[in-house]
C-alpha atoms as a PDB file:
ATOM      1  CA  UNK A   1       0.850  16.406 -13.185  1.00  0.00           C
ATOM      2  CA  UNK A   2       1.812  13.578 -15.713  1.00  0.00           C
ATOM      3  CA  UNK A   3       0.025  14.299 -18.834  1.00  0.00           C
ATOM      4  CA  UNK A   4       0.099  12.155 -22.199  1.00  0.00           C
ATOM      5  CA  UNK A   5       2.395  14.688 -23.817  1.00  0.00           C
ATOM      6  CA  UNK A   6       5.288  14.121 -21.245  1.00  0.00           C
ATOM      7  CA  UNK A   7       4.502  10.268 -21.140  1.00  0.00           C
ATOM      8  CA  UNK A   8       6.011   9.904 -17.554  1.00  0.00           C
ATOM      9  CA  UNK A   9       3.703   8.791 -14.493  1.00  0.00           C
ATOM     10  CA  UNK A  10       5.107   8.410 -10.759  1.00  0.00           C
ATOM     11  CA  UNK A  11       3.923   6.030  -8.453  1.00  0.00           C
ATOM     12  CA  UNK A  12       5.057   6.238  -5.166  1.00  0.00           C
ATOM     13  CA  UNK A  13       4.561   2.523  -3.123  1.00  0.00           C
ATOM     14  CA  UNK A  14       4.023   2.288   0.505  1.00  0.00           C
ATOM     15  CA  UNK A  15       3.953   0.765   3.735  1.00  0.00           C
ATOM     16  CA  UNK A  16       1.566   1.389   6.705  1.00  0.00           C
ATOM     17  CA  UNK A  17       2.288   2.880   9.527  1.00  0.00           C
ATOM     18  CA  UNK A  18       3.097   1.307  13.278  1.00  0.00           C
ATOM     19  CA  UNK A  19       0.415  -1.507  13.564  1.00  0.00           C
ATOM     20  CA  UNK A  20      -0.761  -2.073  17.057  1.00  0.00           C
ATOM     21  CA  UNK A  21      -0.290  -5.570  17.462  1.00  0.00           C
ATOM     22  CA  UNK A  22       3.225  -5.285  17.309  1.00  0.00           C
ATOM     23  CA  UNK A  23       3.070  -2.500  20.673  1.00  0.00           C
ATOM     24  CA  UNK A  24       0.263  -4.409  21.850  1.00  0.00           C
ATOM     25  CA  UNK A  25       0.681  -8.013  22.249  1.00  0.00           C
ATOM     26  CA  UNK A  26      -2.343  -9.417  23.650  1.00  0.00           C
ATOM     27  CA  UNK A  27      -4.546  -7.720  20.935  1.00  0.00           C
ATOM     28  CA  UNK A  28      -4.038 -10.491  18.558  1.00  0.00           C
ATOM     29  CA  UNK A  29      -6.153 -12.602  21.263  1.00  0.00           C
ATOM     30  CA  UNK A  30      -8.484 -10.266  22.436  1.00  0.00           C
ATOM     31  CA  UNK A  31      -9.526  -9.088  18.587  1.00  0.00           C
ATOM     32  CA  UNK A  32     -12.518 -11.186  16.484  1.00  0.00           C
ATOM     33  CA  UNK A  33     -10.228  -9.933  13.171  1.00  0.00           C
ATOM     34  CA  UNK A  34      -6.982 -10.827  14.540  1.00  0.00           C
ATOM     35  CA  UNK A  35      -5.392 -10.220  10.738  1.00  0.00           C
ATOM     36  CA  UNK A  36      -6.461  -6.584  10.519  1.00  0.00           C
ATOM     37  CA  UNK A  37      -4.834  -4.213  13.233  1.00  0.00           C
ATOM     38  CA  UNK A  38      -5.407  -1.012  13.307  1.00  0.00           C
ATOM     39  CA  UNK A  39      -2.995   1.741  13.900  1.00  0.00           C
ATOM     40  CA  UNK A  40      -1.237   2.899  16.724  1.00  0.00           C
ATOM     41  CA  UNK A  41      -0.877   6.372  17.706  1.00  0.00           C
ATOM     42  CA  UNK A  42       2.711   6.687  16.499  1.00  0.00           C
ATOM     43  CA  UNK A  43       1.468   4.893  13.124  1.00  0.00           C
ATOM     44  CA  UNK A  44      -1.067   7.960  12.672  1.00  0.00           C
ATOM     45  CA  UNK A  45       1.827   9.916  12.932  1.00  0.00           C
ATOM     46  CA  UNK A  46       3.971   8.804  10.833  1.00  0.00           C
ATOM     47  CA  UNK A  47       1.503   8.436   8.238  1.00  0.00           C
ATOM     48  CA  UNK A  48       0.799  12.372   8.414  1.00  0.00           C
ATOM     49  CA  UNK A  49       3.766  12.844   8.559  1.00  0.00           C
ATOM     50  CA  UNK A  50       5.497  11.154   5.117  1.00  0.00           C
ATOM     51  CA  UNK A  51       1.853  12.614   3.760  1.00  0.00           C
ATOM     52  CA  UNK A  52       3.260  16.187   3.990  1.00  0.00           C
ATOM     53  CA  UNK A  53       6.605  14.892   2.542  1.00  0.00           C
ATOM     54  CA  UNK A  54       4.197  13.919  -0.677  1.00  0.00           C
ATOM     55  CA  UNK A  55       3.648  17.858  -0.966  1.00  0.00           C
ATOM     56  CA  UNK A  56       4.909  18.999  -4.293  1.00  0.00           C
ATOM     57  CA  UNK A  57       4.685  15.276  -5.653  1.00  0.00           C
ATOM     58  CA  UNK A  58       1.750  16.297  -7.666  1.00  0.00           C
ATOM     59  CA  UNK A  59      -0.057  12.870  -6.387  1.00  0.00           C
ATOM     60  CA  UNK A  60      -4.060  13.109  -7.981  1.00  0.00           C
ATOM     61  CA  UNK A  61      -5.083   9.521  -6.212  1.00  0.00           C
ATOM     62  CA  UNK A  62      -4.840   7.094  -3.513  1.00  0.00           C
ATOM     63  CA  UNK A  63      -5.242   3.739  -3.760  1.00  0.00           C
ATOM     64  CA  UNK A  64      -5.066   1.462  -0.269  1.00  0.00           C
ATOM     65  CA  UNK A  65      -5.207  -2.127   0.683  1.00  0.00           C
ATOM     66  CA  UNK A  66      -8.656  -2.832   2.140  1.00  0.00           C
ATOM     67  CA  UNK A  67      -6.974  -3.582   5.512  1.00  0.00           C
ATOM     68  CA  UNK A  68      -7.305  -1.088   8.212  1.00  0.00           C
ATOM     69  CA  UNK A  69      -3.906   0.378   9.092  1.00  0.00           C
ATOM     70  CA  UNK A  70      -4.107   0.556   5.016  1.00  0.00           C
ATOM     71  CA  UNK A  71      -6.504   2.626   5.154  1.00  0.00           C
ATOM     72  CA  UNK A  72      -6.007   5.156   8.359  1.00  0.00           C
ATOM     73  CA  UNK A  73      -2.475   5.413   6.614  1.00  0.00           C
ATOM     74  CA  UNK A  74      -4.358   6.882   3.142  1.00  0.00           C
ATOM     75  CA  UNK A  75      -6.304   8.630   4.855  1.00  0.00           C
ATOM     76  CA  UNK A  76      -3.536  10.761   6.611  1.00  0.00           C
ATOM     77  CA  UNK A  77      -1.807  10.999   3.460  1.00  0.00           C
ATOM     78  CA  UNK A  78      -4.946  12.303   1.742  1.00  0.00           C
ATOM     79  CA  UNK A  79      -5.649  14.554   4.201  1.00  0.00           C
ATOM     80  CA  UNK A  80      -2.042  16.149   3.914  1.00  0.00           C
ATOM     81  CA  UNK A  81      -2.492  16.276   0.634  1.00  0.00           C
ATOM     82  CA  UNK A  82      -6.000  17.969   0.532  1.00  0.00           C
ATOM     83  CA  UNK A  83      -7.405  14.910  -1.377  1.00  0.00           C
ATOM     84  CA  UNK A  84     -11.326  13.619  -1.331  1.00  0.00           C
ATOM     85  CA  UNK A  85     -10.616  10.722   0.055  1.00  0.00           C
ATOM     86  CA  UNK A  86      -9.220   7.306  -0.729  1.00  0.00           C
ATOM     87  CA  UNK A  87      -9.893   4.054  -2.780  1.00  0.00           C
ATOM     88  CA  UNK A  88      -9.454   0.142  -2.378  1.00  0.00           C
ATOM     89  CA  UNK A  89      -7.683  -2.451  -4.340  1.00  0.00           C
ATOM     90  CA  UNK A  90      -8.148  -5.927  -2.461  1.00  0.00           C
ATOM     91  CA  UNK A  91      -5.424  -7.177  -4.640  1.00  0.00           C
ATOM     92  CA  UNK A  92      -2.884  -5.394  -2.417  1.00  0.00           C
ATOM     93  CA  UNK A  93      -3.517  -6.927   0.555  1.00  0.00           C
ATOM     94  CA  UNK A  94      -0.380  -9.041   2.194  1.00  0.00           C
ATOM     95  CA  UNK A  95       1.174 -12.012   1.307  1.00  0.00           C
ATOM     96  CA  UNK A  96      -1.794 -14.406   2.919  1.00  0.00           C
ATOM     97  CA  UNK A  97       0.510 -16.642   4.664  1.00  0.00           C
ATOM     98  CA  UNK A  98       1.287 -17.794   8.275  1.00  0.00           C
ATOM     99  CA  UNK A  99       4.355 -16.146   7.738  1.00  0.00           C
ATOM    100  CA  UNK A 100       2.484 -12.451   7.425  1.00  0.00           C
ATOM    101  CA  UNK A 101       0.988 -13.406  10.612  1.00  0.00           C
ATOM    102  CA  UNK A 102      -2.375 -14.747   8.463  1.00  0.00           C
ATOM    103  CA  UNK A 103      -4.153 -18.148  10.099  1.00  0.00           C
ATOM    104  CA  UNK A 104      -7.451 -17.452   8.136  1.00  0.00           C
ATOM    105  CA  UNK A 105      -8.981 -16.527   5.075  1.00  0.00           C
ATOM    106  CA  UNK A 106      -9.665 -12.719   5.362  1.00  0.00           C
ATOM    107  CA  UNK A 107     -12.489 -10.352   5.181  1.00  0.00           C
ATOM    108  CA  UNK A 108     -12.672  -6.874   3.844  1.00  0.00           C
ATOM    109  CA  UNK A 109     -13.482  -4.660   7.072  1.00  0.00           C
ATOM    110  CA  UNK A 110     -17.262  -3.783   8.076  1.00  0.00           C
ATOM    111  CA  UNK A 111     -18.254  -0.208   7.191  1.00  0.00           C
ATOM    112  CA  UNK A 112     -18.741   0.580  10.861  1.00  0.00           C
ATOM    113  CA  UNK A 113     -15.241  -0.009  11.487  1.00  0.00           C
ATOM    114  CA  UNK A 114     -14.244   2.089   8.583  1.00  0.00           C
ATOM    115  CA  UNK A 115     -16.382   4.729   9.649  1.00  0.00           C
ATOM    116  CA  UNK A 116     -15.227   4.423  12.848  1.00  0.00           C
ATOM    117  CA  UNK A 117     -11.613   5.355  12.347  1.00  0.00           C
ATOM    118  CA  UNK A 118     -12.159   8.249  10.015  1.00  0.00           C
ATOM    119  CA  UNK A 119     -11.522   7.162   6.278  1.00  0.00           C
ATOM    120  CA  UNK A 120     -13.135   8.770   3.204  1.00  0.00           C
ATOM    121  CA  UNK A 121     -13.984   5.918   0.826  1.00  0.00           C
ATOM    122  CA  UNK A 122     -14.639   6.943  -2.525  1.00  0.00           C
ATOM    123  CA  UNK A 123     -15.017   3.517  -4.207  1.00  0.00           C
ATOM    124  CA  UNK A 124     -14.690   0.159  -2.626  1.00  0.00           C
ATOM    125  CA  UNK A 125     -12.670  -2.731  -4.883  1.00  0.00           C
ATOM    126  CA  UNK A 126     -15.807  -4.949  -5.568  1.00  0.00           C
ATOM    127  CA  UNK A 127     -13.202  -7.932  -6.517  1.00  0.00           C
ATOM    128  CA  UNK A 128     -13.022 -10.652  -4.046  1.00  0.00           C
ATOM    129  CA  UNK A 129      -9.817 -11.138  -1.561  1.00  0.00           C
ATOM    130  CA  UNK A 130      -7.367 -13.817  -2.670  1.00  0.00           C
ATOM    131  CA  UNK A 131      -7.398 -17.331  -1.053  1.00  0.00           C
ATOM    132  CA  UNK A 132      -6.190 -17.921   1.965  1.00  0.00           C
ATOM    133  CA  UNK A 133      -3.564 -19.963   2.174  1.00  0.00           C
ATOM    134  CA  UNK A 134      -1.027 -18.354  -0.413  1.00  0.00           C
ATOM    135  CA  UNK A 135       2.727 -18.795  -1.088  1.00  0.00           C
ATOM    136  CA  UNK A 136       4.901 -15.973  -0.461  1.00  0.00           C
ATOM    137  CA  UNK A 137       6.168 -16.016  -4.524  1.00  0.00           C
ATOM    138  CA  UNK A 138       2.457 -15.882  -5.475  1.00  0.00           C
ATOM    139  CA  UNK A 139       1.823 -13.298  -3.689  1.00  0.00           C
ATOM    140  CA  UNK A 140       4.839 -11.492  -4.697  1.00  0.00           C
ATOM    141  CA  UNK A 141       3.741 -11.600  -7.878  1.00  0.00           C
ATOM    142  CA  UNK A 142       0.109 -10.554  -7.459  1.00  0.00           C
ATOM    143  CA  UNK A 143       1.803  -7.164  -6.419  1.00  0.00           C
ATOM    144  CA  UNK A 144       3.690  -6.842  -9.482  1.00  0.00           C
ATOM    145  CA  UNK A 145       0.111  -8.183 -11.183  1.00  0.00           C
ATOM    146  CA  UNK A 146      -1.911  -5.153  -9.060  1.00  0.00           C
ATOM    147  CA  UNK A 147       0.365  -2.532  -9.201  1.00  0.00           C
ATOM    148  CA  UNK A 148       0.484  -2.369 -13.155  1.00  0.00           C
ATOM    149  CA  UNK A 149      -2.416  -2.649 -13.542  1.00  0.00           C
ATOM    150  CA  UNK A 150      -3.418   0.370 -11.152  1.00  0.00           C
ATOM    151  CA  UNK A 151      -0.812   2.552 -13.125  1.00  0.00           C
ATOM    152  CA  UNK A 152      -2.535   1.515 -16.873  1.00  0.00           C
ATOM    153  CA  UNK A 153      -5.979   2.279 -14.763  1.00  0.00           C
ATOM    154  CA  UNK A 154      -5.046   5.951 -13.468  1.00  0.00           C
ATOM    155  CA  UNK A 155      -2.716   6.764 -16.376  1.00  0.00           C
ATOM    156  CA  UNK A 156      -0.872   9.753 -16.607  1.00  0.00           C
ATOM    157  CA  UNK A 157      -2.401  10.676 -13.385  1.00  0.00           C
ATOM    158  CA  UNK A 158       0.654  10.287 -10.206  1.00  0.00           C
ATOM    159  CA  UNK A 159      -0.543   8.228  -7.414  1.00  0.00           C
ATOM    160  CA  UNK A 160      -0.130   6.630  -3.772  1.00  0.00           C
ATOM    161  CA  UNK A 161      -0.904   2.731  -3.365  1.00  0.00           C
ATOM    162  CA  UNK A 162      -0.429   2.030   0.632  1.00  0.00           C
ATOM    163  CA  UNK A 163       0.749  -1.844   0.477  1.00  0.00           C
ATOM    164  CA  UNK A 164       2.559  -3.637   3.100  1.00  0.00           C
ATOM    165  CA  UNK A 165       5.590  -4.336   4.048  1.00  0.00           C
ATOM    166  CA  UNK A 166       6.380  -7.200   1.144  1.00  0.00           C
ATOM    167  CA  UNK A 167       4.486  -5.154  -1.126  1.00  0.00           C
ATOM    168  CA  UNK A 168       6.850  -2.509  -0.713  1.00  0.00           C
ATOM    169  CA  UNK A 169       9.748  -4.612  -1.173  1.00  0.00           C
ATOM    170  CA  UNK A 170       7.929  -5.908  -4.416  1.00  0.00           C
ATOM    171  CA  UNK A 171       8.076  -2.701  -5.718  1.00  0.00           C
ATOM    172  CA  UNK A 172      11.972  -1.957  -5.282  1.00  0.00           C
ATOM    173  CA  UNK A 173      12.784  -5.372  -7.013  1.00  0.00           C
ATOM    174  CA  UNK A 174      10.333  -4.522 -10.023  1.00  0.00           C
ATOM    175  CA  UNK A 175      12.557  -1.117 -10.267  1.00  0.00           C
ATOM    176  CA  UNK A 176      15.491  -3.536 -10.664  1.00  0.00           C
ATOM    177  CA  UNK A 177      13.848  -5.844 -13.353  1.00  0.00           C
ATOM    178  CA  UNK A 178      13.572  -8.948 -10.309  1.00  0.00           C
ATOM    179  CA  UNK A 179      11.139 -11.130 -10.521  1.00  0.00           C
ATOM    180  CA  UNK A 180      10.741 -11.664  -6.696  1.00  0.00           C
ATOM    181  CA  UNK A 181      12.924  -9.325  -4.107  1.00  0.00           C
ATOM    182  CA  UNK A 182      15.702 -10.471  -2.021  1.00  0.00           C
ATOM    183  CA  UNK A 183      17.031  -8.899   0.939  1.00  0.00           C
ATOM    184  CA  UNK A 184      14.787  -5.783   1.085  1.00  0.00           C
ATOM    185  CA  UNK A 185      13.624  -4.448   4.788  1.00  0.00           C
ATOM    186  CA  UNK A 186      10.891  -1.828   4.676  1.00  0.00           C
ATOM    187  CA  UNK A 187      10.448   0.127   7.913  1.00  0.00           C
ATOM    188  CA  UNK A 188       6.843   1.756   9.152  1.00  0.00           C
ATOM    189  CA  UNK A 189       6.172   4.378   6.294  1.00  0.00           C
ATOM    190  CA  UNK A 190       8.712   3.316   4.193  1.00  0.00           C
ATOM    191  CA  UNK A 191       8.273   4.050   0.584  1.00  0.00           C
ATOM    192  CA  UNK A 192       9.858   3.698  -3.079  1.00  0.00           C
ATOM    193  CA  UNK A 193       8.586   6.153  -5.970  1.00  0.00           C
ATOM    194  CA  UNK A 194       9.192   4.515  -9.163  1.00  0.00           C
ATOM    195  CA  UNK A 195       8.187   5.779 -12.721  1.00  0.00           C
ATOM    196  CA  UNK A 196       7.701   4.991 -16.453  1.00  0.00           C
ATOM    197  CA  UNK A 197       7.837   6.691 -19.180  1.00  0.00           C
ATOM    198  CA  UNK A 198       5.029   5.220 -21.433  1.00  0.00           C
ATOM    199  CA  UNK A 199       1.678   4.529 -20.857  1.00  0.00           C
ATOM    200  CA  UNK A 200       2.492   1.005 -22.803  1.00  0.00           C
ATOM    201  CA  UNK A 201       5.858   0.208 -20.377  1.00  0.00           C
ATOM    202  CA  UNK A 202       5.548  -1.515 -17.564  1.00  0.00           C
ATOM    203  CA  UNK A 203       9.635  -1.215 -16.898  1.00  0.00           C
ATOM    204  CA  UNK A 204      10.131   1.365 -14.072  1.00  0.00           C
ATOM    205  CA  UNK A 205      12.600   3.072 -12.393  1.00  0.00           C
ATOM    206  CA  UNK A 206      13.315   4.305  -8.966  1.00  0.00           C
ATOM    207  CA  UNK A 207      13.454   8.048  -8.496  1.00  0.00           C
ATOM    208  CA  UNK A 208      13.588   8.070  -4.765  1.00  0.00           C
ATOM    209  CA  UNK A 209      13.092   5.624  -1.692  1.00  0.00           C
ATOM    210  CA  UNK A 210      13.048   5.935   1.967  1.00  0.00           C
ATOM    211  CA  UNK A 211      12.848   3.914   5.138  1.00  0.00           C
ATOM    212  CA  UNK A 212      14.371   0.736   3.329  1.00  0.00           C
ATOM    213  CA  UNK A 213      17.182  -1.161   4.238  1.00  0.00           C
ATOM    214  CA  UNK A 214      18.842  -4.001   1.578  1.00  0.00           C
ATOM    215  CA  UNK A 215      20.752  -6.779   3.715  1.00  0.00           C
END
């Protein structure tokens, strides 16, 4: 665990797993929250899966956009890793563009659909979404914004933060001093763990990544 005598934190960023609009193509149609797919089978996989790959990473916390594949993606994590449960940040969510697949302003999910897939909530983000329609910079930079501050909130404790695909990418250019990224592709799962070494830095550097492809 990071304590304030070793002054180092790790914070490991990552994507969701396989969403099921991109398997299923009609869902998108059919669904009243066309913006918030859930997982597919192989997504709940692969989300266990990179969870048990946490083991040993000492990770005390899990923070997860409010959107559902977000969330059933924590949740496997947490469960690999023998955590309570999970927590939201609704300042994670993605890039709330047309380009992110967005049309609308977005909602936080109802409880009964959070209930209905199986995640542990231990405290909902009370803050409200960010408007609908966004440009991709802003958003880029809300992730740096979020991301921050999450580390100064759970400091010296290591944690997860399940973002999206951008968000991931985000995080690998913040590791590299960027202001925006360029030419980052983050598969399903993928993931960078980044740390500091001061609860007063926010300069960070990347210890490991995987899943993620630079053009």
């Amino acid at each position: 665990m990071a304590t304030e005598e070793t002054g180092r934190q790790v914070v490991i960023v990552i994507r969701h797993g396989e969403r099921i609009d991109n398997v299923e193509y009609d869902w998108v149609i059919r669904s009243k929250r066309p913006y918030d797919p859930p997982l597919t089978e192989v997504g709940v996989k692969q989300a266990r899966e990179v969870g048990s790959a946490f083991k040993g990473k000492d990770v005390q916390c899990i923070i997860s956009s409010p959107f559902l594949r977000c969330l059933q993606t924590a949740q496997q994590i947490s469960d690999a890793l023998e955590l309570p449960g999970v927590s939201t940040c609704n300042g994670i969510v993605d890039v709330l563009s047309s380009h992110c697949g967005i049309h609308e302003q977005p909602q936080v999910p109802y409880q009964a659909d959070v209930d209905r897939i199986g995640v542990k909530v231990l405290s909902y983000d009370q803050d409200p979404l960010p408007k609908y329609p966004e440009k991709t910079k802003v958003g880029l930079r809300r992730f740096t914004v979020e991301y921050n501050k999450l580390a100064d909130k759970y400091w010296p404790q290591n944690i997860v933060i399940v973002s999206h695909g951008y968000g991931v990418s985000q995080a690998v250019a913040m590791t590299k001093g960027e202001q925006y990224f360029s030419g980052t592709w983050v598969n399903y799962c993928g993931y960078v763990e980044m740390t500091r070494d001061s609860e007063v830095s926010h300069k960070w550097t990347q210890l490991t990544r995987s899943n993620i492809h630079d053009d």
